[in-house]
PDB file of N, CA and C in Angstrom:
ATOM      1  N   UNK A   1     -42.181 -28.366 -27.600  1.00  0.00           N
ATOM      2  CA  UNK A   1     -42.431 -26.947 -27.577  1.00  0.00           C
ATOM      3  C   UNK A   1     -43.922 -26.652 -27.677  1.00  0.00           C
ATOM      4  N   UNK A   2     -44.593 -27.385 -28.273  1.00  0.00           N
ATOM      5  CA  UNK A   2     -46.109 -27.128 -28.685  1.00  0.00           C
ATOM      6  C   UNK A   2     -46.595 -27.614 -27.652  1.00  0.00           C
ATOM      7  N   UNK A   3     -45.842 -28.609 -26.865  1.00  0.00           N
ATOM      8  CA  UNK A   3     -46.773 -28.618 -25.425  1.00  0.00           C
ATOM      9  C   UNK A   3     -46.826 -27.515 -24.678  1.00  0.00           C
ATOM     10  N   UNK A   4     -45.750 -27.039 -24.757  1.00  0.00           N
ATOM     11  CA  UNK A   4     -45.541 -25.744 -23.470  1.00  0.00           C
ATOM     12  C   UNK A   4     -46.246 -24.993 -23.920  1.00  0.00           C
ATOM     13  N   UNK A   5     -46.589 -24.056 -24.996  1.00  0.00           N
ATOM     14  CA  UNK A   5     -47.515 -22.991 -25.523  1.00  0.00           C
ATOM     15  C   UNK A   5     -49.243 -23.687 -24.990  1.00  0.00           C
ATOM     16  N   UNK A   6     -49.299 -24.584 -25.511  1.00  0.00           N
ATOM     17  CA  UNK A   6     -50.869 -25.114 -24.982  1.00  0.00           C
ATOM     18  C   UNK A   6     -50.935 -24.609 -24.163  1.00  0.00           C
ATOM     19  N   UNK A   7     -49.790 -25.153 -23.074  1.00  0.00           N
ATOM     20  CA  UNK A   7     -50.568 -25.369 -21.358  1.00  0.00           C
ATOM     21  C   UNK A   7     -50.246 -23.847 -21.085  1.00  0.00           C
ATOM     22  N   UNK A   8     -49.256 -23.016 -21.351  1.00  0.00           N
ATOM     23  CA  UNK A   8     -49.473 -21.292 -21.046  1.00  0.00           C
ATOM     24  C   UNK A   8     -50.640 -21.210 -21.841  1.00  0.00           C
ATOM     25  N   UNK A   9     -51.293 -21.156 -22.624  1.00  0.00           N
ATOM     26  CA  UNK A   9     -52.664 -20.897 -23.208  1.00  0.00           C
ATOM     27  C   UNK A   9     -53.529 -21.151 -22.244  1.00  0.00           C
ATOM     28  N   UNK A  10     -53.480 -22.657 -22.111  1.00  0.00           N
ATOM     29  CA  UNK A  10     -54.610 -23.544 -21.339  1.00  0.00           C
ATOM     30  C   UNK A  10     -54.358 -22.256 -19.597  1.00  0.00           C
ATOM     31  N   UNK A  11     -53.416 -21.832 -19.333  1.00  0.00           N
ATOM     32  CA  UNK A  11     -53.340 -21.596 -18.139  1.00  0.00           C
ATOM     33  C   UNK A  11     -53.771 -19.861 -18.062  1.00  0.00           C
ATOM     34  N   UNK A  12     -53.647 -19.121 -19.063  1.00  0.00           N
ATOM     35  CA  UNK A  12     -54.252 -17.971 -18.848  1.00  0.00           C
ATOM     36  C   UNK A  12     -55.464 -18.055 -19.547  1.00  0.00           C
ATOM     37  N   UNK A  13     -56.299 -18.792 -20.457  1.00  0.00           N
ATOM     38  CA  UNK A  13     -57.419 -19.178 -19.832  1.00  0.00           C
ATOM     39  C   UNK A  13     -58.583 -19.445 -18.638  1.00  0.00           C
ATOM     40  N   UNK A  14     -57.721 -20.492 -18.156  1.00  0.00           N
ATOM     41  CA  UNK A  14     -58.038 -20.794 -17.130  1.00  0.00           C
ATOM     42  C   UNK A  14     -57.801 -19.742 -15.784  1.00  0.00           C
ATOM     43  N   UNK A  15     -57.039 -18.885 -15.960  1.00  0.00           N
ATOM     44  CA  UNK A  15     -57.241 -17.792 -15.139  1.00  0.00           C
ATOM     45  C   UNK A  15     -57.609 -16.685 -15.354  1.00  0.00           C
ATOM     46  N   UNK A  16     -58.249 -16.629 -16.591  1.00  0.00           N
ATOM     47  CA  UNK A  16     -59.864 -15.726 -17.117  1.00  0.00           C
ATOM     48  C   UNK A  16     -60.881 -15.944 -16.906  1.00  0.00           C
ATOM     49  N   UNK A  17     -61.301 -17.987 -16.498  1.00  0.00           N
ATOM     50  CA  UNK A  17     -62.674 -18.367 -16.406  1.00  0.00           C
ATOM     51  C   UNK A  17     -62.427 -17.878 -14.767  1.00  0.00           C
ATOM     52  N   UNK A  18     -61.309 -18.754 -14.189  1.00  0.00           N
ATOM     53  CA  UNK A  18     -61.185 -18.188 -12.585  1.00  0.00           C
ATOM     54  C   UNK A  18     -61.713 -16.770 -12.081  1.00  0.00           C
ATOM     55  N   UNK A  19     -61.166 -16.012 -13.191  1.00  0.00           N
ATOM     56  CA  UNK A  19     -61.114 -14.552 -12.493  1.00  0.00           C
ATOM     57  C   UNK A  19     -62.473 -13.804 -12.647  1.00  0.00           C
ATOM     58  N   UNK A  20     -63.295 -14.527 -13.857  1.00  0.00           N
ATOM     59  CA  UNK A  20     -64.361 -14.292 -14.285  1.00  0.00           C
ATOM     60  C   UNK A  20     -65.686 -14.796 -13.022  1.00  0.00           C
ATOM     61  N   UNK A  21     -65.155 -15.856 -12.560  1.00  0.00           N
ATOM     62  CA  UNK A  21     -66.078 -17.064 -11.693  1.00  0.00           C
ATOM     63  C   UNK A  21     -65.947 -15.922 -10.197  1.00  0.00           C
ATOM     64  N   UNK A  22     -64.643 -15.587  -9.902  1.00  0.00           N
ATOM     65  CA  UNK A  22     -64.415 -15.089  -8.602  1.00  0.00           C
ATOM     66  C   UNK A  22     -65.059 -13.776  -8.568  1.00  0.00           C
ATOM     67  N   UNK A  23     -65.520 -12.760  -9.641  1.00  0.00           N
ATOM     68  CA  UNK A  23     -66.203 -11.880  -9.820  1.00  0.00           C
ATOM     69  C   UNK A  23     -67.948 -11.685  -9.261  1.00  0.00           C
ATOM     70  N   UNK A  24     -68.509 -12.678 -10.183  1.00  0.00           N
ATOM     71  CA  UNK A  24     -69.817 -13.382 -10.257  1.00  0.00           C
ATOM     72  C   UNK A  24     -69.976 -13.776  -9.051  1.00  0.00           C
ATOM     73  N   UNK A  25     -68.943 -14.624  -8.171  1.00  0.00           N
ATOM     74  CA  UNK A  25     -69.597 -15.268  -6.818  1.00  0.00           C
ATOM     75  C   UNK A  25     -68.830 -15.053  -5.837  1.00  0.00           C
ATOM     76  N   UNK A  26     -67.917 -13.955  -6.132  1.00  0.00           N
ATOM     77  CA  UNK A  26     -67.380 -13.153  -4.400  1.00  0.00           C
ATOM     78  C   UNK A  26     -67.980 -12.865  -3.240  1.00  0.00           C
ATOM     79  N   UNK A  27     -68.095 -12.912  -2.331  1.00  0.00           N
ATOM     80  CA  UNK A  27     -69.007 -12.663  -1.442  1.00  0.00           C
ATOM     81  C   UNK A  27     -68.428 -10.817  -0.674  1.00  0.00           C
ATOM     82  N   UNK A  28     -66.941 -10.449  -1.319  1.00  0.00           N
ATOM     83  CA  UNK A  28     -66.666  -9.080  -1.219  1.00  0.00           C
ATOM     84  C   UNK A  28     -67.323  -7.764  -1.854  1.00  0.00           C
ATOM     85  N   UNK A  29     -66.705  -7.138  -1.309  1.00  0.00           N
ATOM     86  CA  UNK A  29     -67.338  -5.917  -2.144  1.00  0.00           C
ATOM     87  C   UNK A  29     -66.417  -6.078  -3.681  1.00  0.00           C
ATOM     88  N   UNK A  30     -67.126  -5.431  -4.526  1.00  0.00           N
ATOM     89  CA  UNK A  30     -66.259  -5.462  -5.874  1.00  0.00           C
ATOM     90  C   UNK A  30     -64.494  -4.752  -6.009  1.00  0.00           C
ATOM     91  N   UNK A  31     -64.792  -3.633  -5.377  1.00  0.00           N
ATOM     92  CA  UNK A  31     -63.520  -3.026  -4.869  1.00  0.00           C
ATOM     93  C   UNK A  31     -62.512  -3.638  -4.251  1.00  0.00           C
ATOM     94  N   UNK A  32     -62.544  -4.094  -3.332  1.00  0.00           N
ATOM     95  CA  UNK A  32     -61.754  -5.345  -3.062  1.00  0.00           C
ATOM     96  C   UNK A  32     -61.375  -6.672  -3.633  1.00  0.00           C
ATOM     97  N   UNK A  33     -62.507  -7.055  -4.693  1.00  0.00           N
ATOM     98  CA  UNK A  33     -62.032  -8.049  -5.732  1.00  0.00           C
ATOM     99  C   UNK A  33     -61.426  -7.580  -6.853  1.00  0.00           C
ATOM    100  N   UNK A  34     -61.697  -6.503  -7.668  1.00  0.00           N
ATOM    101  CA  UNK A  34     -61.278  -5.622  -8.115  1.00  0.00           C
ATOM    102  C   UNK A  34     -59.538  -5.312  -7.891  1.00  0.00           C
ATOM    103  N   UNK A  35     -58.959  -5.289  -6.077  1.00  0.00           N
ATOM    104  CA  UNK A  35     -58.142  -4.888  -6.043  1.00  0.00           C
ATOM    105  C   UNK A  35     -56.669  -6.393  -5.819  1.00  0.00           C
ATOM    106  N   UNK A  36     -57.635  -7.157  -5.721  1.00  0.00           N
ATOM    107  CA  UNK A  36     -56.911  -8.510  -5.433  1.00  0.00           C
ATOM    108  C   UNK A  36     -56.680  -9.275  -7.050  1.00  0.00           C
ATOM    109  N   UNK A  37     -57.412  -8.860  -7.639  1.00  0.00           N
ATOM    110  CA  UNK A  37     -57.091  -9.463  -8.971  1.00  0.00           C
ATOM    111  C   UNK A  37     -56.259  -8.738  -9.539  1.00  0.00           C
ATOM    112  N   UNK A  38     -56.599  -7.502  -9.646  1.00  0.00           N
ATOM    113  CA  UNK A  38     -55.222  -6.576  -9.978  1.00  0.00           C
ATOM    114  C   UNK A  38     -53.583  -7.027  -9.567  1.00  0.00           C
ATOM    115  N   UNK A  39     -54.127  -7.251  -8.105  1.00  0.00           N
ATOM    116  CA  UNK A  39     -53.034  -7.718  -7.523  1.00  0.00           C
ATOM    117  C   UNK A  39     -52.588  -9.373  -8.704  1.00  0.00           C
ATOM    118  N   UNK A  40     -53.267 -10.041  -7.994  1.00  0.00           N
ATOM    119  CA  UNK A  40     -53.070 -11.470  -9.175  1.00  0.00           C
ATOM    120  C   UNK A  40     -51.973 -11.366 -10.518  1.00  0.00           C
ATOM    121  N   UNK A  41     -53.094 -10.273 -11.192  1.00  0.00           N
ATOM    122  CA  UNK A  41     -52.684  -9.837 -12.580  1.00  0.00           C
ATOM    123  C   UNK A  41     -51.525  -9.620 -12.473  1.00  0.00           C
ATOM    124  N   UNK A  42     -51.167  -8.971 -11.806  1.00  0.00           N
ATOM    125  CA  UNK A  42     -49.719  -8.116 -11.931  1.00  0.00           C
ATOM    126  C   UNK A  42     -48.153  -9.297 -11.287  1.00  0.00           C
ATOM    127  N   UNK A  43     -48.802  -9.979 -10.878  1.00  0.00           N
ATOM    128  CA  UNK A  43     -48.170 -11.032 -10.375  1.00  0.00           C
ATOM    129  C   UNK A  43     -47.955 -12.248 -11.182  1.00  0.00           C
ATOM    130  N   UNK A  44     -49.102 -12.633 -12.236  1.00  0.00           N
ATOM    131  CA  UNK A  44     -48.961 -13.551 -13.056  1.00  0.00           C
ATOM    132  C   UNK A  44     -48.369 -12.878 -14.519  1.00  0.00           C
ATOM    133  N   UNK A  45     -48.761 -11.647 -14.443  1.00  0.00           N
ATOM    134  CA  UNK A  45     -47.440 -11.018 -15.568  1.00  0.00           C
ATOM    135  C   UNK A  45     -46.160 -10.768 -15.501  1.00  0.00           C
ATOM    136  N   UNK A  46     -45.673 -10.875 -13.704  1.00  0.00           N
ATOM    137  CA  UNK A  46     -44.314 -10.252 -13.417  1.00  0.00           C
ATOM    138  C   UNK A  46     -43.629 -11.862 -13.875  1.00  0.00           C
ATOM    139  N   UNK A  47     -44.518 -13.084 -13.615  1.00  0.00           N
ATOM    140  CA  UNK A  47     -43.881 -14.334 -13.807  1.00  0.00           C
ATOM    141  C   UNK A  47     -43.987 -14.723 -15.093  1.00  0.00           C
ATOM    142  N   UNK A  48     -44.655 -14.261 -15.565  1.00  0.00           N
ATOM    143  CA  UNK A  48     -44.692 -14.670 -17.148  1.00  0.00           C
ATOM    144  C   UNK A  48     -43.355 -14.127 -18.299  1.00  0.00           C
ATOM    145  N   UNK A  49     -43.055 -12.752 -17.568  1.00  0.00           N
ATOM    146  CA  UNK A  49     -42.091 -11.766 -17.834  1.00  0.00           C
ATOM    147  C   UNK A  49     -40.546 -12.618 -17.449  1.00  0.00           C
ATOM    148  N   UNK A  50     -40.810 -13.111 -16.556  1.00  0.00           N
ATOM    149  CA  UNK A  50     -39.580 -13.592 -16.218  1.00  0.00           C
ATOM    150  C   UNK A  50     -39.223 -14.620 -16.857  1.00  0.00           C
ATOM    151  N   UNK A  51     -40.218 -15.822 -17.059  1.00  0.00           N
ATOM    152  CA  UNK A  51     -40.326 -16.901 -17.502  1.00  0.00           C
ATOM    153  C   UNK A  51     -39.736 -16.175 -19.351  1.00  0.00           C
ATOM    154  N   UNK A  52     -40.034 -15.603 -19.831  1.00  0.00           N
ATOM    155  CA  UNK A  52     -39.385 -15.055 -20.990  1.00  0.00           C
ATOM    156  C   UNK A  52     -38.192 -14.268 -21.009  1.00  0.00           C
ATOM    157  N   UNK A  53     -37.456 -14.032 -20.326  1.00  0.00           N
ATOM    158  CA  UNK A  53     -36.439 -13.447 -19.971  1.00  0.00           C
ATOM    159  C   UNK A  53     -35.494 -14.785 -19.896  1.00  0.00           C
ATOM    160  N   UNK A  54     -36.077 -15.421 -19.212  1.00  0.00           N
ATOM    161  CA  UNK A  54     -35.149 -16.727 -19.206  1.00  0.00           C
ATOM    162  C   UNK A  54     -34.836 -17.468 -20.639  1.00  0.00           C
ATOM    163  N   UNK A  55     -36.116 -17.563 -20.876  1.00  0.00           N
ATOM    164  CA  UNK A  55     -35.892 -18.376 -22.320  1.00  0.00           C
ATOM    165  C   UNK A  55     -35.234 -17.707 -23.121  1.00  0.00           C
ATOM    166  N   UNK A  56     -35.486 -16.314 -23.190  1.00  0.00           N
ATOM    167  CA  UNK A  56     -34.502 -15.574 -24.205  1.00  0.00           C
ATOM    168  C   UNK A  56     -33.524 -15.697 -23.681  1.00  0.00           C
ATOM    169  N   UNK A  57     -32.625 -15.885 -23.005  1.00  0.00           N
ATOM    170  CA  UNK A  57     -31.368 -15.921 -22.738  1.00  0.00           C
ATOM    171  C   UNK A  57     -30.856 -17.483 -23.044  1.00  0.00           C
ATOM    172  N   UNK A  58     -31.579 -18.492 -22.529  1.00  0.00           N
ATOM    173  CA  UNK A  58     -31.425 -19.782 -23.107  1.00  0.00           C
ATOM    174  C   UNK A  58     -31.280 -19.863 -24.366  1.00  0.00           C
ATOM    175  N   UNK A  59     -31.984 -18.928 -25.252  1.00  0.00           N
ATOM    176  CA  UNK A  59     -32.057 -19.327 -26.746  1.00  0.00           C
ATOM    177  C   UNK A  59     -30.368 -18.425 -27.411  1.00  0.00           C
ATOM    178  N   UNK A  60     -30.516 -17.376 -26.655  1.00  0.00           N
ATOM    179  CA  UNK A  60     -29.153 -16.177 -26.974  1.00  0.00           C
ATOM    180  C   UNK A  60     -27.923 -17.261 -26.662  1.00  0.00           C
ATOM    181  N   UNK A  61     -27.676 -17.760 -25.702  1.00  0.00           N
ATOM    182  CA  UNK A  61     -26.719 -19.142 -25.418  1.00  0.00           C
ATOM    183  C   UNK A  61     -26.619 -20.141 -26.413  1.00  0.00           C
ATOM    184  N   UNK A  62     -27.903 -20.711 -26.691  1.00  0.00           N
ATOM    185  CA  UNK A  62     -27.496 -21.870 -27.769  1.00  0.00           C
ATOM    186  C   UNK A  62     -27.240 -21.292 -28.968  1.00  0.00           C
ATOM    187  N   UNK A  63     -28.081 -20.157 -29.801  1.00  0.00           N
ATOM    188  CA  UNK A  63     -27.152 -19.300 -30.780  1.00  0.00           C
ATOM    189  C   UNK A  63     -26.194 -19.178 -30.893  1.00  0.00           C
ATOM    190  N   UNK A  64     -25.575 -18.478 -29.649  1.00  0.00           N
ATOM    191  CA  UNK A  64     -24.182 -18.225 -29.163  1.00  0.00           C
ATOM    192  C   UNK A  64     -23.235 -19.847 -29.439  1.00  0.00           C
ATOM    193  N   UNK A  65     -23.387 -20.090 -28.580  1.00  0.00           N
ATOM    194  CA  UNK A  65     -22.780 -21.578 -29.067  1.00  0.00           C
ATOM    195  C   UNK A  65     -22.776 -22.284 -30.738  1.00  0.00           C
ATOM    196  N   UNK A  66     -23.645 -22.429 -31.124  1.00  0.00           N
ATOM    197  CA  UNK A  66     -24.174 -22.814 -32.601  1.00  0.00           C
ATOM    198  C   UNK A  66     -23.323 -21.376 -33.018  1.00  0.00           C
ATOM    199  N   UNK A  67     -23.348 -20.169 -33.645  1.00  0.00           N
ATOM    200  CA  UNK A  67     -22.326 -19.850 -34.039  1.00  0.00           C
ATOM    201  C   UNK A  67     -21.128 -20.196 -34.189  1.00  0.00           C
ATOM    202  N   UNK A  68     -20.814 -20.224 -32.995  1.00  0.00           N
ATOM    203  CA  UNK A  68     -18.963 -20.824 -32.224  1.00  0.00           C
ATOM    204  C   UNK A  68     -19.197 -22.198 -33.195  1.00  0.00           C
ATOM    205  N   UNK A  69     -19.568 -22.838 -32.653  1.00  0.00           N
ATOM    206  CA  UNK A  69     -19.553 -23.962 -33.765  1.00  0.00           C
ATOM    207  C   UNK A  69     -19.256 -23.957 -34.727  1.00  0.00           C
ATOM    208  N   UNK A  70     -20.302 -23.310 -35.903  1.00  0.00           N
ATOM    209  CA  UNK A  70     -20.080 -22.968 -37.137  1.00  0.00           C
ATOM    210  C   UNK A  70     -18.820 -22.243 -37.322  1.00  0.00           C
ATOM    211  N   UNK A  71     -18.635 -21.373 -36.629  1.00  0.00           N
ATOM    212  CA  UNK A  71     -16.742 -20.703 -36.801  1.00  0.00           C
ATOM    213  C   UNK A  71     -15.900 -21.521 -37.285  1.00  0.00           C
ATOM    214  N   UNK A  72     -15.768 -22.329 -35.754  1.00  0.00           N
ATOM    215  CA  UNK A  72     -14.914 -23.580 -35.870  1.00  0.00           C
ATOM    216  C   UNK A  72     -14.822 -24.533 -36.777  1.00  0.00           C
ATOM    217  N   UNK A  73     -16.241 -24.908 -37.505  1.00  0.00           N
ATOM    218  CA  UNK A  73     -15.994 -25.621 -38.373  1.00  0.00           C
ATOM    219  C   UNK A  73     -15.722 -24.924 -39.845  1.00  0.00           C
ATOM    220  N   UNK A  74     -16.176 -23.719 -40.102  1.00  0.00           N
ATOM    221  CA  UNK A  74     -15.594 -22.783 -40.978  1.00  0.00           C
ATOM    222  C   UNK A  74     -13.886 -22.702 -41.380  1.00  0.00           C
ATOM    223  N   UNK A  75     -13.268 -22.119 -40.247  1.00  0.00           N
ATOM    224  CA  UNK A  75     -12.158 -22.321 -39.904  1.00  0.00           C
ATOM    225  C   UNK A  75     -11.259 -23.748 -40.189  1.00  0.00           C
ATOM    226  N   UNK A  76     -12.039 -25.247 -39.919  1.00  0.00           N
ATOM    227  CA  UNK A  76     -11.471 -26.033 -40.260  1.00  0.00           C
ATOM    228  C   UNK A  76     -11.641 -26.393 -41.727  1.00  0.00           C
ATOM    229  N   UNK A  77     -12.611 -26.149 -42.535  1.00  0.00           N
ATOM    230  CA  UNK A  77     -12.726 -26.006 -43.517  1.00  0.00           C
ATOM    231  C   UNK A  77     -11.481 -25.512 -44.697  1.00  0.00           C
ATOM    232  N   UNK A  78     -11.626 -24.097 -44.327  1.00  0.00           N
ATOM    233  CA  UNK A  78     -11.144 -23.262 -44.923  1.00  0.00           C
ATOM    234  C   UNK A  78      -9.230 -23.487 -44.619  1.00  0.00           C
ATOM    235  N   UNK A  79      -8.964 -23.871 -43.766  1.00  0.00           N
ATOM    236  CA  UNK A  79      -7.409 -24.148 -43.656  1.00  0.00           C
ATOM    237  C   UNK A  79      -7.703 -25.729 -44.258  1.00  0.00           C
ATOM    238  N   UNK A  80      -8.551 -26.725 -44.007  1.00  0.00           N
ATOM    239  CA  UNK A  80      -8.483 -27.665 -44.760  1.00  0.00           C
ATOM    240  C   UNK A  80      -7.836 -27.214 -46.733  1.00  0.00           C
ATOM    241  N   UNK A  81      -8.629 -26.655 -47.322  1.00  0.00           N
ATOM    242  CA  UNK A  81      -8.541 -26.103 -48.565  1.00  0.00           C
ATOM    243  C   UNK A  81      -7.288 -25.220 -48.827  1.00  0.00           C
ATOM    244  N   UNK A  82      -6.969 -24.672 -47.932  1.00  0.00           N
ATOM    245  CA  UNK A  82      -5.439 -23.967 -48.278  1.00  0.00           C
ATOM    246  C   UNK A  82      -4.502 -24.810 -47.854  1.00  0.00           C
ATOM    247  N   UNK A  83      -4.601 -26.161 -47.385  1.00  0.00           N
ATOM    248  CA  UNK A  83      -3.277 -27.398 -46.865  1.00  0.00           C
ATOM    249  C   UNK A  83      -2.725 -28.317 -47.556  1.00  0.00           C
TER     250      UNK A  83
END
């Protein structure tokens, strides 16, 4: 897990020095870099968004499950003790 957080770190970083670098040595007008990074932006947030949408649902599943579990073994428990 602590790998994956790095490298999303390491990676919107790295697309701050990018976005920072493409600023400084565009050969466009600013307005147009301006409007392509926007663009970028909004694109590396729609995936980032998703990418968490997923995991929350992965994690809502294994909860889900791990509950059920615990039921079940509740359940066997508890009729264990009244048998």
């Amino acid at each position: 897990m602590a790998g994956r957080t790095e490298f999303v770190a390491g990676l919107f970083v790295g697309a701050a020095l990018g976005a920072v670098l493409g600023l400084l040595l565009a050969p466009e007008p600013g307005s147009e870099v301006r409007r392509r990074l926007a663009e970028r932006g909004r694109q590396v947030g729609e995936k980032a968004l998703e990418s968490v949408k997923e995991k929350a649902a992965s994690l809502r599943e294994t909860a889900e499950d791990w509950a059920e579990a615990a039921r079940g073994r509740w359940h066997e428990v508890t009729d264990e003790g009244q048998g």
